[in-house]
N, C-alpha and C. Protein backbone atom coordinates (compact mmCIF):
# COMPACT_ATOMS: atom_id res chain seq x y z
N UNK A 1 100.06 143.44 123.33
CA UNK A 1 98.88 143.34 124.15
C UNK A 1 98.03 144.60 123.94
N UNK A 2 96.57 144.52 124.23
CA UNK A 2 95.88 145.33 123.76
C UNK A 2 94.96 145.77 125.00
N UNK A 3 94.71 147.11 125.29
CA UNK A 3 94.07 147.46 126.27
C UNK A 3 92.25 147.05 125.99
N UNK A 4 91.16 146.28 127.21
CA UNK A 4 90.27 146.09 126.45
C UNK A 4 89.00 146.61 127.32
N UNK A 5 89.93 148.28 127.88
CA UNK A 5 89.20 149.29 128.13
C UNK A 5 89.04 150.18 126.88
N UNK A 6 90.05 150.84 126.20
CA UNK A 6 90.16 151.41 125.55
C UNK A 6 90.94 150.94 123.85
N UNK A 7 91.61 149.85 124.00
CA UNK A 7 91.53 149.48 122.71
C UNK A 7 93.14 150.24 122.42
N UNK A 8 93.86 150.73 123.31
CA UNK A 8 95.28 151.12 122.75
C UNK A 8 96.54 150.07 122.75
N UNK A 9 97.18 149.98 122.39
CA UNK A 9 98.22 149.20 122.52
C UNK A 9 99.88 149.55 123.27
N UNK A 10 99.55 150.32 124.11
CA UNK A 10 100.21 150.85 124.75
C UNK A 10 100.51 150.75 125.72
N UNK A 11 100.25 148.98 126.29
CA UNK A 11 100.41 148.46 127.55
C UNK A 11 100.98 147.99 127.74
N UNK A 12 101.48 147.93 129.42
CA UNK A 12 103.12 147.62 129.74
C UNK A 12 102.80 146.33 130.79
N UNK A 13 103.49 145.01 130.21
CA UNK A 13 103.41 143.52 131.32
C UNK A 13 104.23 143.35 132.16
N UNK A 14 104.09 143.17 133.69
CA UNK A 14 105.60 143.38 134.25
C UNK A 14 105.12 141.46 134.92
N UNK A 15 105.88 140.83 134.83
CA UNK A 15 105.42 139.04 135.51
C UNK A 15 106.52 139.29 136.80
N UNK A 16 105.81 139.29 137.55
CA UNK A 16 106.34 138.67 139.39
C UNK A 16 105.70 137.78 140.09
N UNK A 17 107.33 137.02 140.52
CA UNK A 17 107.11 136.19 141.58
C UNK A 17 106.62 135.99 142.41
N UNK A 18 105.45 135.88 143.52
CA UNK A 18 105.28 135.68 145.14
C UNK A 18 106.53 135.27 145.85
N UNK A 19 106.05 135.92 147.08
CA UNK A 19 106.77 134.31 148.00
C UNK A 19 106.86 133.35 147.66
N UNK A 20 105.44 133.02 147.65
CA UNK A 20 104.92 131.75 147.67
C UNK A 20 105.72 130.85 146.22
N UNK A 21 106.16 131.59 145.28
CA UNK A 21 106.50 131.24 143.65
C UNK A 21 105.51 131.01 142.86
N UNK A 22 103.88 131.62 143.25
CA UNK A 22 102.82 132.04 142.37
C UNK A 22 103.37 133.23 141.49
N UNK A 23 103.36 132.96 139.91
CA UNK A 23 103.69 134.19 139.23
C UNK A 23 102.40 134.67 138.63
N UNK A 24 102.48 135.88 139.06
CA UNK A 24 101.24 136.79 138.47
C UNK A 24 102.01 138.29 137.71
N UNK A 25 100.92 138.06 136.52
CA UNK A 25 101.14 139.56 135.71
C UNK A 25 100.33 140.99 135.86
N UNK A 26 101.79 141.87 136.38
CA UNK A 26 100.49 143.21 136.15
C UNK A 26 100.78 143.79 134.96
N UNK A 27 99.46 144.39 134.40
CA UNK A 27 99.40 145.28 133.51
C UNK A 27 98.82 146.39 133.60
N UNK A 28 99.17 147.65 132.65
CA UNK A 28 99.25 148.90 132.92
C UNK A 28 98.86 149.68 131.49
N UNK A 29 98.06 150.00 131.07
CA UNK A 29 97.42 150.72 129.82
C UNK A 29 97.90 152.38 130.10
N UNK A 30 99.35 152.84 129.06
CA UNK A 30 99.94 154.46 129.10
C UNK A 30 99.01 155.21 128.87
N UNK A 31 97.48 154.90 127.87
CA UNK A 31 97.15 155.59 127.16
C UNK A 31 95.68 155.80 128.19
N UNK A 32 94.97 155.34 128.74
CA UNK A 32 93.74 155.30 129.95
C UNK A 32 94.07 155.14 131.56
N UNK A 33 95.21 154.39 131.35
CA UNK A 33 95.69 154.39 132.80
C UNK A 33 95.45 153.39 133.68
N UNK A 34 93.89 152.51 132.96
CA UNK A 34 93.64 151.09 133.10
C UNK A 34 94.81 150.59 134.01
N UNK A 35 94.48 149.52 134.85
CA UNK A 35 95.36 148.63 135.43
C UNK A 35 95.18 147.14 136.22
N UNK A 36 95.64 145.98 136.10
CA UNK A 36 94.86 144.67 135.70
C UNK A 36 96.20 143.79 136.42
N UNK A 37 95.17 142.64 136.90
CA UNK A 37 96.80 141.23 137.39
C UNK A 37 95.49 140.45 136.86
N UNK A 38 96.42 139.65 136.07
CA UNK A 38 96.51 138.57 135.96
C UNK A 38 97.56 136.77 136.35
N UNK A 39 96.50 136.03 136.47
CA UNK A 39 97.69 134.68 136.58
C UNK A 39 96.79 133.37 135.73
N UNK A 40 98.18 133.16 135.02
CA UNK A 40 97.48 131.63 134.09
C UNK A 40 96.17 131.88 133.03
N UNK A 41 96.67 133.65 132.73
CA UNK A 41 95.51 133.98 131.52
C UNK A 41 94.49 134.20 132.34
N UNK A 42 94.02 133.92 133.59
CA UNK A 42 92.81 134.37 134.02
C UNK A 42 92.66 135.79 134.83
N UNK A 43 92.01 136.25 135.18
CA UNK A 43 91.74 137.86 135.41
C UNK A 43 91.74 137.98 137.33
N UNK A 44 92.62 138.32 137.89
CA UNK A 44 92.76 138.79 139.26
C UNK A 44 92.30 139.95 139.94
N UNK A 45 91.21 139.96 141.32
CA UNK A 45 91.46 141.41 141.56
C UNK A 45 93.01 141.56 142.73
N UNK A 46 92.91 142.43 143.17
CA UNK A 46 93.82 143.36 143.78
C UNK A 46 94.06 142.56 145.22
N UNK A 47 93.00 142.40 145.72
CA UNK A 47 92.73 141.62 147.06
C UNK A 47 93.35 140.24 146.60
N UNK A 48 93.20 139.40 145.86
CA UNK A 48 93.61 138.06 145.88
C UNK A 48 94.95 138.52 145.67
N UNK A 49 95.63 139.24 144.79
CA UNK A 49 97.10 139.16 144.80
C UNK A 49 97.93 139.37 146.22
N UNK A 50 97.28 140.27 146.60
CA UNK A 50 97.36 140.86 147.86
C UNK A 50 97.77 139.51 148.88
N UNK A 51 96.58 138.82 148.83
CA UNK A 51 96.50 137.25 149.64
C UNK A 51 97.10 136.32 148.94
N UNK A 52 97.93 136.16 147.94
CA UNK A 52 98.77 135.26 147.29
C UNK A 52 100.27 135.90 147.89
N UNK A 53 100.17 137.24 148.04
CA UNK A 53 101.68 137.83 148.18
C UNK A 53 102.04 137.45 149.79
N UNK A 54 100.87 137.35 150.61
CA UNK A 54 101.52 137.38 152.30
C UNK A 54 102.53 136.35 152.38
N UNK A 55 103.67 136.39 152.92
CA UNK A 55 104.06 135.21 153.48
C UNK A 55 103.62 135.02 154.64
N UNK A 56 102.93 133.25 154.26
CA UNK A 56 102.83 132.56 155.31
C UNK A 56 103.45 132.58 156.95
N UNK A 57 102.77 132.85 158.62
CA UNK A 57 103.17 132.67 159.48
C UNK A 57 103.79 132.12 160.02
N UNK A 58 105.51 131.98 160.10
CA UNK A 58 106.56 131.02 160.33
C UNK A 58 106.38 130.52 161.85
């Protein structure tokens, strides 16, 4: 994978589960520091993962 702030290849994919069993990927660029979620190839911010991770009010 290729960073497409800076163009290094020095990025690290970690894929987790939700609660919910939504899997989303974070990524992490060693070389800029860049940092990114994705789910299903498409581009996430911070807040939606955030709201994918709550568990639901039992």
């Amino acid at each position: 994978m290729q960073c497409s702030t800076c163009g290094a290849n020095s990025v690290i994919e970690i894929e987790l589960t939700l609660a919910n069993d939504t899997t989303v990927n974070f990524c992490s660029c060693h070389k800029c520091e860049t940092q990114w979620w994705n789910r299903d190839g498409e581009s996430l911010e911070l807040n939606a993962v955030l709201d994918l991770a709550r568990k639901p009010n039992s």
